[in-house]
PDB file of N, CA and C in Angstrom:
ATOM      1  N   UNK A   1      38.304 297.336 139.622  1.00  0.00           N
ATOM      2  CA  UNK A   1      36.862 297.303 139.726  1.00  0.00           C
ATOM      3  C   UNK A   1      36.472 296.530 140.987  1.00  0.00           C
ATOM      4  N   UNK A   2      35.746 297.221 141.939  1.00  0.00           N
ATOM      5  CA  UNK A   2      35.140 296.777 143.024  1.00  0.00           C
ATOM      6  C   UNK A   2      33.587 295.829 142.717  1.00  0.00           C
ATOM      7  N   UNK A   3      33.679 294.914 143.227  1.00  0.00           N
ATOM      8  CA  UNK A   3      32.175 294.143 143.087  1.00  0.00           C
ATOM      9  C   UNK A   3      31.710 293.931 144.210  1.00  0.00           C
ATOM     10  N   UNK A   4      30.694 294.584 144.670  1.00  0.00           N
ATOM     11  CA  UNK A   4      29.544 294.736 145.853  1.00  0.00           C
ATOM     12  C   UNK A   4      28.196 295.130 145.516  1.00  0.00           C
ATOM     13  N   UNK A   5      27.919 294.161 146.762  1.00  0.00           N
ATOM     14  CA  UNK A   5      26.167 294.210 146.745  1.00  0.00           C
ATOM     15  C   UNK A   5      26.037 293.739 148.054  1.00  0.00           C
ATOM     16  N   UNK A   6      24.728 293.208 147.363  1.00  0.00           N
ATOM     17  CA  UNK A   6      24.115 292.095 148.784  1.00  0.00           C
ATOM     18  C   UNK A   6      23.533 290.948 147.852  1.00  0.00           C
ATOM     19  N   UNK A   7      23.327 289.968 149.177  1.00  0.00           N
ATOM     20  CA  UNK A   7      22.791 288.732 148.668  1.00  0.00           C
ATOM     21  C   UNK A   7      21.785 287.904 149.570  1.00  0.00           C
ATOM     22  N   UNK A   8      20.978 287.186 149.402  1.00  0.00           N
ATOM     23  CA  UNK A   8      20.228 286.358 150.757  1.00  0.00           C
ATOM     24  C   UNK A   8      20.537 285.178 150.467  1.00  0.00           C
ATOM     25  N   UNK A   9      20.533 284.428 151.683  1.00  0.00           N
ATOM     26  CA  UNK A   9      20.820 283.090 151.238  1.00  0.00           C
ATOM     27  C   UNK A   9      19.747 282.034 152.542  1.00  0.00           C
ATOM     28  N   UNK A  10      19.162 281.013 152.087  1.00  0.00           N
ATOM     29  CA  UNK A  10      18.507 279.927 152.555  1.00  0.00           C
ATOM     30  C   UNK A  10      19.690 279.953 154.046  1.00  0.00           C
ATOM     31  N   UNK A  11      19.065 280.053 155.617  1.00  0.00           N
ATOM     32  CA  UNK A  11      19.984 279.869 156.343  1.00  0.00           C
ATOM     33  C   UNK A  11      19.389 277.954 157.105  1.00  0.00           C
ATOM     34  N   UNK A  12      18.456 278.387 157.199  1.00  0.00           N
ATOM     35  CA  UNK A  12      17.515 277.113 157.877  1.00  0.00           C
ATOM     36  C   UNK A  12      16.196 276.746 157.925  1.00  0.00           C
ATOM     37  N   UNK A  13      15.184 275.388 157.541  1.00  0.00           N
ATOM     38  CA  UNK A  13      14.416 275.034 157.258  1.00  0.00           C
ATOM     39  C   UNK A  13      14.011 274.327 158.437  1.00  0.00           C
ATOM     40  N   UNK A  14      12.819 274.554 158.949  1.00  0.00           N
ATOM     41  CA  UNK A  14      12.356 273.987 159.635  1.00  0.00           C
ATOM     42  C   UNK A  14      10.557 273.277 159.982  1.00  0.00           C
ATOM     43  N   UNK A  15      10.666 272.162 160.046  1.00  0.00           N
ATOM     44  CA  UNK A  15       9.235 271.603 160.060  1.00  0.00           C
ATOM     45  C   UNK A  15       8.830 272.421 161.229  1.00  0.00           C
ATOM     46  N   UNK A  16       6.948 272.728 161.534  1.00  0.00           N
ATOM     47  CA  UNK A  16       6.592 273.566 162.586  1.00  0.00           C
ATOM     48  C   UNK A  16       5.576 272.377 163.003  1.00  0.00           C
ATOM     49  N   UNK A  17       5.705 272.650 164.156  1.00  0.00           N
ATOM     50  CA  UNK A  17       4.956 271.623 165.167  1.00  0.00           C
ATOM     51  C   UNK A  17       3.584 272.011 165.739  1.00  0.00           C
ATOM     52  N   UNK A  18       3.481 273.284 165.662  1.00  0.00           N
ATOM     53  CA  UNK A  18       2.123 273.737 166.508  1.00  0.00           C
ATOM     54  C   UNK A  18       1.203 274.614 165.401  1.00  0.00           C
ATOM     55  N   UNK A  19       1.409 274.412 164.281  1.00  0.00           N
ATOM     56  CA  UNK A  19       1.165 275.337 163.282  1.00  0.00           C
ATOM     57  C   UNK A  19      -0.187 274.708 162.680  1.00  0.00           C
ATOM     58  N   UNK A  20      -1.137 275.352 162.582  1.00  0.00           N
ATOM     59  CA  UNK A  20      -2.293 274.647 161.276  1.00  0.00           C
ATOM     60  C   UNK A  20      -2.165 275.437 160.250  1.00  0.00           C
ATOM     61  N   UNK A  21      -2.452 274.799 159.192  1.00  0.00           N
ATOM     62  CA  UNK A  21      -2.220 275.671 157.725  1.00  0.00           C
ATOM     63  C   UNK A  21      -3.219 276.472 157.843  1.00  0.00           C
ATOM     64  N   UNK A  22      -3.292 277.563 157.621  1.00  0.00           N
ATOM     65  CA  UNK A  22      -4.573 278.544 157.091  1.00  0.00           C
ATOM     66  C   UNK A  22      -5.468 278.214 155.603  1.00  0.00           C
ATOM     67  N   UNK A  23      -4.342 277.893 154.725  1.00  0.00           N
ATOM     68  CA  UNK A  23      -5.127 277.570 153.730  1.00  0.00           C
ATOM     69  C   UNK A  23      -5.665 276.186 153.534  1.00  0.00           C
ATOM     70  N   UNK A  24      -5.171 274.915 153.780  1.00  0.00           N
ATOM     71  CA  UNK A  24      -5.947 273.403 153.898  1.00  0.00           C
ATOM     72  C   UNK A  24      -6.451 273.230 155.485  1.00  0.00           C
ATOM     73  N   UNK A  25      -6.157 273.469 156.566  1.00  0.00           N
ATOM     74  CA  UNK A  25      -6.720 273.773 157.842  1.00  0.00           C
ATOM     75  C   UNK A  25      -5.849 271.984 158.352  1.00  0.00           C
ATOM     76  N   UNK A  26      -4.532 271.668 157.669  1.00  0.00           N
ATOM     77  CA  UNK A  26      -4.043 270.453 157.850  1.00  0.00           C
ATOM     78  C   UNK A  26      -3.181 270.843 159.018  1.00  0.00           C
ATOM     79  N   UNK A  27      -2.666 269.748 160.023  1.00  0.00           N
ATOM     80  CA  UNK A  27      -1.669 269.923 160.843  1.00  0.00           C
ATOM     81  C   UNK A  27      -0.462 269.459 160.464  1.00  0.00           C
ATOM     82  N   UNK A  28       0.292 270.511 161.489  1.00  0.00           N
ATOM     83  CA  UNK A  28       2.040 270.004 161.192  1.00  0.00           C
ATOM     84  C   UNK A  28       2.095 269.581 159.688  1.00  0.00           C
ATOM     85  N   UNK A  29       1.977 270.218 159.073  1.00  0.00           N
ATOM     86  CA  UNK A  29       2.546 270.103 157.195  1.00  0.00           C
ATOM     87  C   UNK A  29       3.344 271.644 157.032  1.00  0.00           C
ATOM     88  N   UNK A  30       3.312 272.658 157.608  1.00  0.00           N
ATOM     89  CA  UNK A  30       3.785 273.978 157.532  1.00  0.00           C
ATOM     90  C   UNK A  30       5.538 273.854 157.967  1.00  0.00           C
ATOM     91  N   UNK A  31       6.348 274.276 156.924  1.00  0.00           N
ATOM     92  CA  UNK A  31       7.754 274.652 157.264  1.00  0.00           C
ATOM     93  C   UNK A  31       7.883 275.865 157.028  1.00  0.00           C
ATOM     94  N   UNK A  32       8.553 276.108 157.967  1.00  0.00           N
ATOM     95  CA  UNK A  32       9.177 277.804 157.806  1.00  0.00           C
ATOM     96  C   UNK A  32      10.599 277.765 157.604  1.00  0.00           C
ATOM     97  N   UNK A  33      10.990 278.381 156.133  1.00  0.00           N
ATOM     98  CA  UNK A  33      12.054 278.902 155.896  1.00  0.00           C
ATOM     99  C   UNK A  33      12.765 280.403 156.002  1.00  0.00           C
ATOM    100  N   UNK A  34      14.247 280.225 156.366  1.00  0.00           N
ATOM    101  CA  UNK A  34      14.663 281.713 156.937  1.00  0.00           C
ATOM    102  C   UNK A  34      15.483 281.626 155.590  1.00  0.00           C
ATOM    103  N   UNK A  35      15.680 283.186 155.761  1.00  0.00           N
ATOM    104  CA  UNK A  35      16.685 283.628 155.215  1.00  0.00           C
ATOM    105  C   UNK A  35      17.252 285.043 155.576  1.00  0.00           C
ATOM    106  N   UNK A  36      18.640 284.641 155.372  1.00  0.00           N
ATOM    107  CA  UNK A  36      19.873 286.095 155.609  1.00  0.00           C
ATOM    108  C   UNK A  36      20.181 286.610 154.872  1.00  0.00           C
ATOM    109  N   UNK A  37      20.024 288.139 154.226  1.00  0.00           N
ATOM    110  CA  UNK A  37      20.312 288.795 153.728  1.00  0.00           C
ATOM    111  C   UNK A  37      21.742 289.545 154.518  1.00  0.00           C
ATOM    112  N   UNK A  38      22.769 289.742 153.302  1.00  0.00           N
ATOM    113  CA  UNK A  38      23.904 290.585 153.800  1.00  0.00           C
ATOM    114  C   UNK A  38      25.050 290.870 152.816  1.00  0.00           C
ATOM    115  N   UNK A  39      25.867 292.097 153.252  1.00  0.00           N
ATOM    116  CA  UNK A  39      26.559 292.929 152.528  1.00  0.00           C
ATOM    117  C   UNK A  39      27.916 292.253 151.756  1.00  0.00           C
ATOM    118  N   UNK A  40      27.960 292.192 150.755  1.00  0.00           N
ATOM    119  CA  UNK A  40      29.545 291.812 150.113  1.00  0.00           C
ATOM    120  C   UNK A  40      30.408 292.174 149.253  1.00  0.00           C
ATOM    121  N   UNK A  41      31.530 292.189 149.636  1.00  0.00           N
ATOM    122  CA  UNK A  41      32.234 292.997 148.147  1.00  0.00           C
ATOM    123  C   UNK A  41      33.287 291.494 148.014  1.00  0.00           C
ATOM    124  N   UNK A  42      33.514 291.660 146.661  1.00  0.00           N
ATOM    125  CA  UNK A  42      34.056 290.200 146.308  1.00  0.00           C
ATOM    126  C   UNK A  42      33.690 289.300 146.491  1.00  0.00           C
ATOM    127  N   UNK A  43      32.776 288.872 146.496  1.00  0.00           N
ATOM    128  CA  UNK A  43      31.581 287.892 147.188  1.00  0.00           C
ATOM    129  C   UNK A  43      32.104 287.435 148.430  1.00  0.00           C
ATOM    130  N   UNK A  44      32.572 287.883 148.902  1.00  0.00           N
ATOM    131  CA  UNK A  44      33.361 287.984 150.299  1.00  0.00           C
ATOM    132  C   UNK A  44      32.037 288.608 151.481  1.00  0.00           C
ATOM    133  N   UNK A  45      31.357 288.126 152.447  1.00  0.00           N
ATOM    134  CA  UNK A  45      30.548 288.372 153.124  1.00  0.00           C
ATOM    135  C   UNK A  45      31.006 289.483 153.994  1.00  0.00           C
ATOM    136  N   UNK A  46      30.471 290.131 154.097  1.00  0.00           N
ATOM    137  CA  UNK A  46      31.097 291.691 154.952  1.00  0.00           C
ATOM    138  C   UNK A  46      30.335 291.697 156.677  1.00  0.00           C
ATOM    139  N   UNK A  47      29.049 292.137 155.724  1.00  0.00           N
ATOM    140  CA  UNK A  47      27.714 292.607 157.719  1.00  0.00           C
ATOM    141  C   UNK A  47      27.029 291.837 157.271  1.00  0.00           C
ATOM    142  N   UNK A  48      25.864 290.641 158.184  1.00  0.00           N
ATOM    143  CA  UNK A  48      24.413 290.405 157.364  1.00  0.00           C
ATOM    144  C   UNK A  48      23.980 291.448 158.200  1.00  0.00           C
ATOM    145  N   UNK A  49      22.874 291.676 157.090  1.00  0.00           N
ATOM    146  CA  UNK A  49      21.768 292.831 157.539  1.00  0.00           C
ATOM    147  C   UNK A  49      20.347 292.571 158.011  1.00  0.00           C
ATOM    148  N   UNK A  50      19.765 292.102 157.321  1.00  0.00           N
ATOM    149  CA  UNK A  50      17.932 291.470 157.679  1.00  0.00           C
ATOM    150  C   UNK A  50      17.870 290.170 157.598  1.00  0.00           C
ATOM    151  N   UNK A  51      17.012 289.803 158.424  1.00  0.00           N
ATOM    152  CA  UNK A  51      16.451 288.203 158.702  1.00  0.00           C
ATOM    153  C   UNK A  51      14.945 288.118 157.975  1.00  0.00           C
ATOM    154  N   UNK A  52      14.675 287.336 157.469  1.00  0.00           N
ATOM    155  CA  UNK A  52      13.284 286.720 156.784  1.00  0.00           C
ATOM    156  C   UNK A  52      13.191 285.289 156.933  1.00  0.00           C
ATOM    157  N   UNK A  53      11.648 285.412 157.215  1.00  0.00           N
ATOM    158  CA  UNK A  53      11.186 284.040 156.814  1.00  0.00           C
ATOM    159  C   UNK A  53      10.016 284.108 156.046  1.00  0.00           C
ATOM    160  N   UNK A  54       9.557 282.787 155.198  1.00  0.00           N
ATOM    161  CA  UNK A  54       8.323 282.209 154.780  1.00  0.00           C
ATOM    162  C   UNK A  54       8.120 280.712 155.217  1.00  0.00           C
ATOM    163  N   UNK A  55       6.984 280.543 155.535  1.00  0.00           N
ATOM    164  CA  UNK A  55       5.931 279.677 155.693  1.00  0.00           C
ATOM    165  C   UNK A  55       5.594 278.900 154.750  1.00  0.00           C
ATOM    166  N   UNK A  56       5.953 277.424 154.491  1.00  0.00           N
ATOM    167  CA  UNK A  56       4.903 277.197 153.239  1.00  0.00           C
ATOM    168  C   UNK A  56       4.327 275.654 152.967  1.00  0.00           C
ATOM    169  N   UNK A  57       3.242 275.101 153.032  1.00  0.00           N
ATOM    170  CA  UNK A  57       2.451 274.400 153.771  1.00  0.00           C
ATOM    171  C   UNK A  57       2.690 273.266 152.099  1.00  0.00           C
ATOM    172  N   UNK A  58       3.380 272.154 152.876  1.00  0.00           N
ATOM    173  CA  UNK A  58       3.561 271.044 152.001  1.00  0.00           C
ATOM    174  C   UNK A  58       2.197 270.347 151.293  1.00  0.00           C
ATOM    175  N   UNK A  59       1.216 270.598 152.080  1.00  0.00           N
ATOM    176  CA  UNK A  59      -0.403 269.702 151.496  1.00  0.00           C
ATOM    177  C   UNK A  59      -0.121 270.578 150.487  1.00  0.00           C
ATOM    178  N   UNK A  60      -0.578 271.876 150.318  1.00  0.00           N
ATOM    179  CA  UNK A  60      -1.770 272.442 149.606  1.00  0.00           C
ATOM    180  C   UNK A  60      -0.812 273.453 148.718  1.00  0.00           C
ATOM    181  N   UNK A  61       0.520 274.159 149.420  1.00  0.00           N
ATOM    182  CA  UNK A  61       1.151 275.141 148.723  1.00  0.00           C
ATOM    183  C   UNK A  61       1.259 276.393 148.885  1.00  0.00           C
ATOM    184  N   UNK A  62       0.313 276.520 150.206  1.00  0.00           N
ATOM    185  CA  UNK A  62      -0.167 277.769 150.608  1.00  0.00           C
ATOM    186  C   UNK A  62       1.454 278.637 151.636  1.00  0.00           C
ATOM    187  N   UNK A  63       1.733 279.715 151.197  1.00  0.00           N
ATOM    188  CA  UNK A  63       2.852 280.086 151.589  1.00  0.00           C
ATOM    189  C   UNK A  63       2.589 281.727 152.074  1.00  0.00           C
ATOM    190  N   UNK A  64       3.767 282.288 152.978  1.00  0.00           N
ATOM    191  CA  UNK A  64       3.180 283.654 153.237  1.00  0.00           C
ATOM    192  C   UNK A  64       4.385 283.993 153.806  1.00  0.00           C
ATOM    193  N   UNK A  65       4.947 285.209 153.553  1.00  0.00           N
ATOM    194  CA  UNK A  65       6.076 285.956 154.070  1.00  0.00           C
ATOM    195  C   UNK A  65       6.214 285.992 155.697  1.00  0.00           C
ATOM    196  N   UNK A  66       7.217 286.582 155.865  1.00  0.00           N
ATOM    197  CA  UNK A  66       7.510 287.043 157.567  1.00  0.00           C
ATOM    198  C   UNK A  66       6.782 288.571 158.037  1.00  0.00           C
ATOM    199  N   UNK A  67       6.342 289.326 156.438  1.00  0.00           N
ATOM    200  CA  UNK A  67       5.071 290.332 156.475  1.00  0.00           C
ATOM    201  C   UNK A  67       3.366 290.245 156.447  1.00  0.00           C
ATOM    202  N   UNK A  68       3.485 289.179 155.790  1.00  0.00           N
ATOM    203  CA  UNK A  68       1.766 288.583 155.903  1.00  0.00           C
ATOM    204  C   UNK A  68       1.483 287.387 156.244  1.00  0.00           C
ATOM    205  N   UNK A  69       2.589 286.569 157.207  1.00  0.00           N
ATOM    206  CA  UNK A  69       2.334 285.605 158.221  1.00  0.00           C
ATOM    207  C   UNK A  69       0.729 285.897 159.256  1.00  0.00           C
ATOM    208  N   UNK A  70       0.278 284.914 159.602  1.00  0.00           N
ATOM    209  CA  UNK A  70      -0.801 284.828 159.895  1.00  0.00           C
ATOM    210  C   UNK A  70      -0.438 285.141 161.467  1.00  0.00           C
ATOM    211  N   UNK A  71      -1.233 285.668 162.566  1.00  0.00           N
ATOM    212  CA  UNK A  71      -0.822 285.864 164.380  1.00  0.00           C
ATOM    213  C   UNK A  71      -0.286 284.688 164.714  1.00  0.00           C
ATOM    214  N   UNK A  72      -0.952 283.661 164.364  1.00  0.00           N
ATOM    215  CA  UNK A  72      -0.702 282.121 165.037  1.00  0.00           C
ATOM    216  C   UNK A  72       0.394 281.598 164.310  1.00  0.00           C
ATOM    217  N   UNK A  73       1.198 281.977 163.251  1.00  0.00           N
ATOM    218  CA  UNK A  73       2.507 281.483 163.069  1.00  0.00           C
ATOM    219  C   UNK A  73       3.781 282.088 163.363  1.00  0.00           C
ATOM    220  N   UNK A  74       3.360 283.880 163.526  1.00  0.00           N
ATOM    221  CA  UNK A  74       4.236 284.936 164.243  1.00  0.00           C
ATOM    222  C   UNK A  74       5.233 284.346 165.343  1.00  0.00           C
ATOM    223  N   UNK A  75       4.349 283.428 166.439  1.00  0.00           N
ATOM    224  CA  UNK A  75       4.877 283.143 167.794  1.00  0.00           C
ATOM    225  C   UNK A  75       6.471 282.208 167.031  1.00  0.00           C
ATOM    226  N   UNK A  76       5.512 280.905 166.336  1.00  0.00           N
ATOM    227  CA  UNK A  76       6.971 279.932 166.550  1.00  0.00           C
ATOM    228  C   UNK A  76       7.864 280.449 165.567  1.00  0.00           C
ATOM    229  N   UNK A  77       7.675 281.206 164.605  1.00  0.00           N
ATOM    230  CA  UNK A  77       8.708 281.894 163.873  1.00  0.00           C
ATOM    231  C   UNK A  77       9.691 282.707 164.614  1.00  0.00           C
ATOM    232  N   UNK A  78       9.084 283.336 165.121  1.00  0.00           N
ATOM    233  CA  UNK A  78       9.919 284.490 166.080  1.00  0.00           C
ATOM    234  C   UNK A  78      11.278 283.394 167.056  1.00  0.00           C
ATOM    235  N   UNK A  79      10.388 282.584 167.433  1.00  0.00           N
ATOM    236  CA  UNK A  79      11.146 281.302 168.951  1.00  0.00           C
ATOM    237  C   UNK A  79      12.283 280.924 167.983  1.00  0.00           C
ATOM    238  N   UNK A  80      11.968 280.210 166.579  1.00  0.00           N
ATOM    239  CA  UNK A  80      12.729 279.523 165.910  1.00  0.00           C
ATOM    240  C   UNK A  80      14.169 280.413 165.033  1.00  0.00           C
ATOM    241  N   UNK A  81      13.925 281.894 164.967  1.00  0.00           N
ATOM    242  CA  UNK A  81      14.753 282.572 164.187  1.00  0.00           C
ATOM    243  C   UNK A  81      16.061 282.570 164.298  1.00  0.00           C
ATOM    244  N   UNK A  82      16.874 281.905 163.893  1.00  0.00           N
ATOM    245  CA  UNK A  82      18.550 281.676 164.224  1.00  0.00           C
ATOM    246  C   UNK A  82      18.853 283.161 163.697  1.00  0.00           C
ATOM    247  N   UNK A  83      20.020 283.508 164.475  1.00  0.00           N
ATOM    248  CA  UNK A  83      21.266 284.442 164.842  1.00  0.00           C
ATOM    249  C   UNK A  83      21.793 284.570 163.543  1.00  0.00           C
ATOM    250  N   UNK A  84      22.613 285.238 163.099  1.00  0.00           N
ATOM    251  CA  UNK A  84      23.533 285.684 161.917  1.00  0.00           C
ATOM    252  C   UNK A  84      24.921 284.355 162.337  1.00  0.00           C
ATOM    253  N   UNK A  85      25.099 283.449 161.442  1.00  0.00           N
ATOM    254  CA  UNK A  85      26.620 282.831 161.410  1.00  0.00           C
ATOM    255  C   UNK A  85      27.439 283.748 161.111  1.00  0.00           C
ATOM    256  N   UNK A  86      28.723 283.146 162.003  1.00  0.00           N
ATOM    257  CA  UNK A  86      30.169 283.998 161.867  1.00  0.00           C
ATOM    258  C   UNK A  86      30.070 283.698 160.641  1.00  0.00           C
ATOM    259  N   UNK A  87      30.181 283.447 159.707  1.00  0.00           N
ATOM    260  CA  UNK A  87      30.614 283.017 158.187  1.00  0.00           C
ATOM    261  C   UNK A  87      29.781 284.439 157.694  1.00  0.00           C
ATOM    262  N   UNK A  88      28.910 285.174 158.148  1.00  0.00           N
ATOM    263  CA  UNK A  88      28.441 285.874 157.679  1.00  0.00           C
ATOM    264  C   UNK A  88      29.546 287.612 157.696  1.00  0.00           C
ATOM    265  N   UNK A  89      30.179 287.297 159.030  1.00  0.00           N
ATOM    266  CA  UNK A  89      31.199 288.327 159.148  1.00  0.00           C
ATOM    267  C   UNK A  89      32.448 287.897 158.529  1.00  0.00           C
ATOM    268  N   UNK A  90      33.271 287.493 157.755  1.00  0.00           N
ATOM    269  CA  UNK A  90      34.038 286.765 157.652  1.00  0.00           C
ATOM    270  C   UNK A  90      35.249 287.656 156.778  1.00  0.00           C
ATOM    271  N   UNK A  91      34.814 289.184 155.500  1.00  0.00           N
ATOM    272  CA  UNK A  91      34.841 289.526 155.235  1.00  0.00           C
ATOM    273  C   UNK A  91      35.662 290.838 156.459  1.00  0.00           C
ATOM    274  N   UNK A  92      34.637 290.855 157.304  1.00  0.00           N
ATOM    275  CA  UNK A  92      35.164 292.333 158.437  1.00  0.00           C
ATOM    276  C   UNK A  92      35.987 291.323 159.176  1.00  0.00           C
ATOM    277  N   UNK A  93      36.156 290.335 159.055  1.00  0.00           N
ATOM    278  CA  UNK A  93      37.258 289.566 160.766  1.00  0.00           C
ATOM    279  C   UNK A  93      38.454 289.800 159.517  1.00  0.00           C
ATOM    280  N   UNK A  94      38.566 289.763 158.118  1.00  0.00           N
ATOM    281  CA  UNK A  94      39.762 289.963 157.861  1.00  0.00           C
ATOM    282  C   UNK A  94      40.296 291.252 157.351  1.00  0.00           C
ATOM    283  N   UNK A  95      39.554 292.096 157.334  1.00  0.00           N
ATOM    284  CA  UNK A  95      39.700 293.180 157.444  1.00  0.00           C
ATOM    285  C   UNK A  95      40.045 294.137 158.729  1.00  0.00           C
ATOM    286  N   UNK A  96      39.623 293.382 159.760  1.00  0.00           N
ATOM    287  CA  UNK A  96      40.112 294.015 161.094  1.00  0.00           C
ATOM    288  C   UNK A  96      41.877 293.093 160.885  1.00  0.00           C
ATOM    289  N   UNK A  97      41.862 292.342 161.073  1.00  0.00           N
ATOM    290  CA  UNK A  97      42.730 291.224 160.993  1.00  0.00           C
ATOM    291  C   UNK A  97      44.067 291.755 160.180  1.00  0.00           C
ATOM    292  N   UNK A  98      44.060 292.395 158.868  1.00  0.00           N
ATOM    293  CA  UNK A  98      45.222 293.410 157.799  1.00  0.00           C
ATOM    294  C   UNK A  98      45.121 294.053 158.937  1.00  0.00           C
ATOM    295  N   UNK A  99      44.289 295.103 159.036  1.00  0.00           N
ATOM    296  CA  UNK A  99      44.300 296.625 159.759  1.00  0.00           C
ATOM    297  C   UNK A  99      44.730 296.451 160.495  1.00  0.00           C
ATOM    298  N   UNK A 100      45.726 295.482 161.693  1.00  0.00           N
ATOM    299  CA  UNK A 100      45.852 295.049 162.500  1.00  0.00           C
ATOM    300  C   UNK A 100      47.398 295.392 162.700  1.00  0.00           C
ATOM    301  N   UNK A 101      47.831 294.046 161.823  1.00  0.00           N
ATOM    302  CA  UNK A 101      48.895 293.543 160.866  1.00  0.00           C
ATOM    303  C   UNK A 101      49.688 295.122 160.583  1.00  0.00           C
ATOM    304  N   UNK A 102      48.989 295.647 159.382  1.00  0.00           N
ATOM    305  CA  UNK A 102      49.901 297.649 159.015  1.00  0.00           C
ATOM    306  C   UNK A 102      49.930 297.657 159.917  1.00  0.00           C
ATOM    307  N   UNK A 103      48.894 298.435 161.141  1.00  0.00           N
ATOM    308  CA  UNK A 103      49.321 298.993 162.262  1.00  0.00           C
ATOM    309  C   UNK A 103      50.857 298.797 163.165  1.00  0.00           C
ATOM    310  N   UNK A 104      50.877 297.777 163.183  1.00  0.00           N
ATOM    311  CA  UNK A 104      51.994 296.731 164.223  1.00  0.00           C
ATOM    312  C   UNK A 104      53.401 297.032 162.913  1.00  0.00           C
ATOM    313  N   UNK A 105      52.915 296.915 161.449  1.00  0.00           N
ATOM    314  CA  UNK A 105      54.409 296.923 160.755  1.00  0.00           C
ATOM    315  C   UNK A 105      54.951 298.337 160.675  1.00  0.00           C
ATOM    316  N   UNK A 106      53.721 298.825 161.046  1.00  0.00           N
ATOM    317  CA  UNK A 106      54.383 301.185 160.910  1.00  0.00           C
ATOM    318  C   UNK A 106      54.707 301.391 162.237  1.00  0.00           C
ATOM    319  N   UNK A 107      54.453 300.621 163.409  1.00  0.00           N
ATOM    320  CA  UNK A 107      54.967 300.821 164.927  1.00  0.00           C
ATOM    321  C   UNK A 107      55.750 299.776 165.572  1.00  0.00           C
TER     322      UNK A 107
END
């Protein structure tokens, strides 16, 4: 029995510096959290696939996806969005890595 899916996971949290809340109109209280979604079989990480974030404003509670982010939080989200970690491929480096290995023991 094969076990695959996908999964997202919390990659990085970050306080925002230029941000006003939309909903309390407070400064710098807004963190934006990312997250990585990606492919696994054996809970073994294979490809990540999509990046997300939310917004969500420590005063008041007011929060909003990486789809109904407000124009004025678009910018530093976008600046701040970290890359996929190797840990995310980790699954295909050992799979290239066997495939490698047969090759070299049949030649």
């Amino acid at each position: 029995m094969i076990v695959y899916g996908t999964r997202t996971v919390k990659t990085k949290k970050e306080q925002t510096n230029n941000i006003t809340c939309t909903g309390c109109g407070k400064n710098n209280t807004t963190q934006i959290q990312y997250y990585q979604k990606y492919y696994h079989i054996w809970f073994i990480p294979m490809i990540p696939l999509s990046r997300s974030g939310v917004t969500v404003c420590s005063s008041c509670g007011y929060s909003s996806d990486d789809h109904t982010m407000p124009t004025s939080y678009i910018e530093e989200y976008k600046t701040k969005l970290p890359s996929p970690k190797i840990w995310f491929f980790t699954g295909l480096i050992i799979s290239i890595i066997i495939t490698i290995i047969v090759y070299w023991k049949k030649h």
